[in-house]
Protein backbone atom coordinates (compact mmCIF):
# COMPACT_ATOMS: atom_id res chain seq x y z
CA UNK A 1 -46.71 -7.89 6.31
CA UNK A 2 -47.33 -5.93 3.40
CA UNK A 3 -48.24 -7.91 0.08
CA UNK A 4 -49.13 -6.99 -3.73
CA UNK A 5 -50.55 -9.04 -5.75
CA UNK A 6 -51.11 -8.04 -9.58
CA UNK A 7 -53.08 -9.50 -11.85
CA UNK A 8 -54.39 -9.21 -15.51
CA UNK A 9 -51.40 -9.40 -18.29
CA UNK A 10 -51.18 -11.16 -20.94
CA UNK A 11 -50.89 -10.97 -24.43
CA UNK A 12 -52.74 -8.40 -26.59
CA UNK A 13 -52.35 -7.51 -30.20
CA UNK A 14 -51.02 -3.60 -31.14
CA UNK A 15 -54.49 -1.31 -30.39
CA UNK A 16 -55.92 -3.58 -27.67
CA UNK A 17 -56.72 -3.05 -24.08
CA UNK A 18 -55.87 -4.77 -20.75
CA UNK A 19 -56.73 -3.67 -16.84
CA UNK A 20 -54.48 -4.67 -14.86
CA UNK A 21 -55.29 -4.94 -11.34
CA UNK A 22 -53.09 -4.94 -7.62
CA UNK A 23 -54.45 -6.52 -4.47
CA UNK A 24 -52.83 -5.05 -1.35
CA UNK A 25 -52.86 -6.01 2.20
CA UNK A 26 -51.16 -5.13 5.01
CA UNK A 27 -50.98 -1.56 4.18
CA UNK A 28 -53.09 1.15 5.14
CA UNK A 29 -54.47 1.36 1.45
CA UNK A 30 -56.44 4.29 1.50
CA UNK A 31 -53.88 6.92 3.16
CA UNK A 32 -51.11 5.17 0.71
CA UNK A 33 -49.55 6.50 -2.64
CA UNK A 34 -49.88 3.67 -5.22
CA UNK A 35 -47.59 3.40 -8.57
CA UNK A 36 -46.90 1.30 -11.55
CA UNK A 37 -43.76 0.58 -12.77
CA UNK A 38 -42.73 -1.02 -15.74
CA UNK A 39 -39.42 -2.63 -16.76
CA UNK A 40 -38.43 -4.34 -20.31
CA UNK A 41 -35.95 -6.40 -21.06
CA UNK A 42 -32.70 -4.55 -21.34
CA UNK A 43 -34.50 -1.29 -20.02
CA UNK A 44 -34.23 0.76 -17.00
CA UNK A 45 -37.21 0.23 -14.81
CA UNK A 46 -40.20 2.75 -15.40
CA UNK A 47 -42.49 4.75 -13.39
CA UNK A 48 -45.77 4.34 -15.47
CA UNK A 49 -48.37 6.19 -13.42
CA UNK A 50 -49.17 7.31 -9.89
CA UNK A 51 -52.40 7.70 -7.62
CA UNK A 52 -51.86 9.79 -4.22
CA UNK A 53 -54.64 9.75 -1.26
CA UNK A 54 -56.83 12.46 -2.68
CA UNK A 55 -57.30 10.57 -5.89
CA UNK A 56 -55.32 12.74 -8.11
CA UNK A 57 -52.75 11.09 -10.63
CA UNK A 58 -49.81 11.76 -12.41
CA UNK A 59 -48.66 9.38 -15.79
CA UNK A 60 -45.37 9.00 -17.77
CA UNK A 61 -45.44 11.08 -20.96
CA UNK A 62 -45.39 7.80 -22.72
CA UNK A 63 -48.57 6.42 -21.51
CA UNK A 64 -50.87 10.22 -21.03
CA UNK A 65 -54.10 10.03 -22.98
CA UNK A 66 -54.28 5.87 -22.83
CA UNK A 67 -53.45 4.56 -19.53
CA UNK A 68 -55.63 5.59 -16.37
CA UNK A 69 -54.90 4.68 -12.80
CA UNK A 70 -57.58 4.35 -10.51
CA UNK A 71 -57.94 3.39 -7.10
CA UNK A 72 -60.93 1.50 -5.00
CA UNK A 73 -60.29 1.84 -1.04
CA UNK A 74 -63.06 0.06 -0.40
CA UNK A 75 -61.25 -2.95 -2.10
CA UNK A 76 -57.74 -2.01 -1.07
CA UNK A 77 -56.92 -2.45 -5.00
CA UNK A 78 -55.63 0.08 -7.67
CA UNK A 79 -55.83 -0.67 -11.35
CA UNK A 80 -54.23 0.59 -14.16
CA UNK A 81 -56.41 0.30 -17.59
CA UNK A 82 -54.52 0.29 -20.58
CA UNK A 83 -55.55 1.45 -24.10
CA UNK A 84 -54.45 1.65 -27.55
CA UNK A 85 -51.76 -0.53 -26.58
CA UNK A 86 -48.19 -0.25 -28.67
CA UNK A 87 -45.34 -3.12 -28.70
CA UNK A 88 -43.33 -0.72 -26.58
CA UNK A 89 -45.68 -1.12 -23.53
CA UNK A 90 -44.30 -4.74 -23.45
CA UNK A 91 -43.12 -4.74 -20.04
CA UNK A 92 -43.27 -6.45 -16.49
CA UNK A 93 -45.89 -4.30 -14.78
CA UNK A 94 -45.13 -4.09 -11.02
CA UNK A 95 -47.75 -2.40 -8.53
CA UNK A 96 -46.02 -0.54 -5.54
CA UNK A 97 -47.17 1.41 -2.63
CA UNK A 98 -45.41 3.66 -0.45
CA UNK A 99 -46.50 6.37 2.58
CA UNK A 100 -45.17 8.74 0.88
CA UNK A 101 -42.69 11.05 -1.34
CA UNK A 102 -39.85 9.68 0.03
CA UNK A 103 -40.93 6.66 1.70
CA UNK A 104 -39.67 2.68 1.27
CA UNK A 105 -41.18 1.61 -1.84
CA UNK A 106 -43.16 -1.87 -1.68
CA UNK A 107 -43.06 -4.18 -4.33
CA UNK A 108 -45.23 -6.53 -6.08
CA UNK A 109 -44.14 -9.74 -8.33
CA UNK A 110 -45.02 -8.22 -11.44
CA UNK A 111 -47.24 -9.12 -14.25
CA UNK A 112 -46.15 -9.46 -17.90
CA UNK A 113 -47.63 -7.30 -20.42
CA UNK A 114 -46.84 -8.33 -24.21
CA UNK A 115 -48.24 -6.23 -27.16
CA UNK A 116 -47.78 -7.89 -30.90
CA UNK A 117 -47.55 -6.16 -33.59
């Protein structure tokens, strides 16, 4: 059974940082593309940032130059660390994994991410 489990929102004034972090199991982790998606309230949901196999990435135009997704097979987790955060990053974050391109997407139960101004 496959299961995500994020961790590591909160709340975080305007210019902060937080690392969010996704557990997975049942999966196998290391051949796996892993994503973040974000949705806010009223918003269409987001796709943030992606890691694929080899370790290379890909990021929203939104987020490139202060979020970076990483990936640790040895603890079947992927983070995503967040900088110079803005009040529009307030979002659920939700860590997903899929096989590949156009694989089922697995979700996680999301993490809430709120930025003050």
């Amino acid at each position: 059974q496959v299961r995500l489990v994020e961790s590591g929102g909160g709340l975080v004034q305007t210019g902060g940082s937080l690392r969010l972090s996704c557990a997975a199991s049942g999966v196998p982790f290391s051949v796996n593309i892993m994503d973040w998606y974000r949705q806010a309230p009223g918003k269409q949901r987001e796709l943030v940032a992606s890691i694929f196999s080899g370790g290379s990435t890909s990021y929203a135009d939104s987020v490139k130059g202060r979020f970076t997704i990483s990936r640790d097979n040895a603890k079947n987790t992927v983070y995503l660390q967040m900088n110079s955060l803005k009040p529009e990053d307030t979002a659920v974050y939700y860590c997903v994994t899929r096989r590949s391109m156009i694989a089922d997407r697995y979700w996680g139960q999301g993490t809430q991410v709120t930025v003050s101004s």
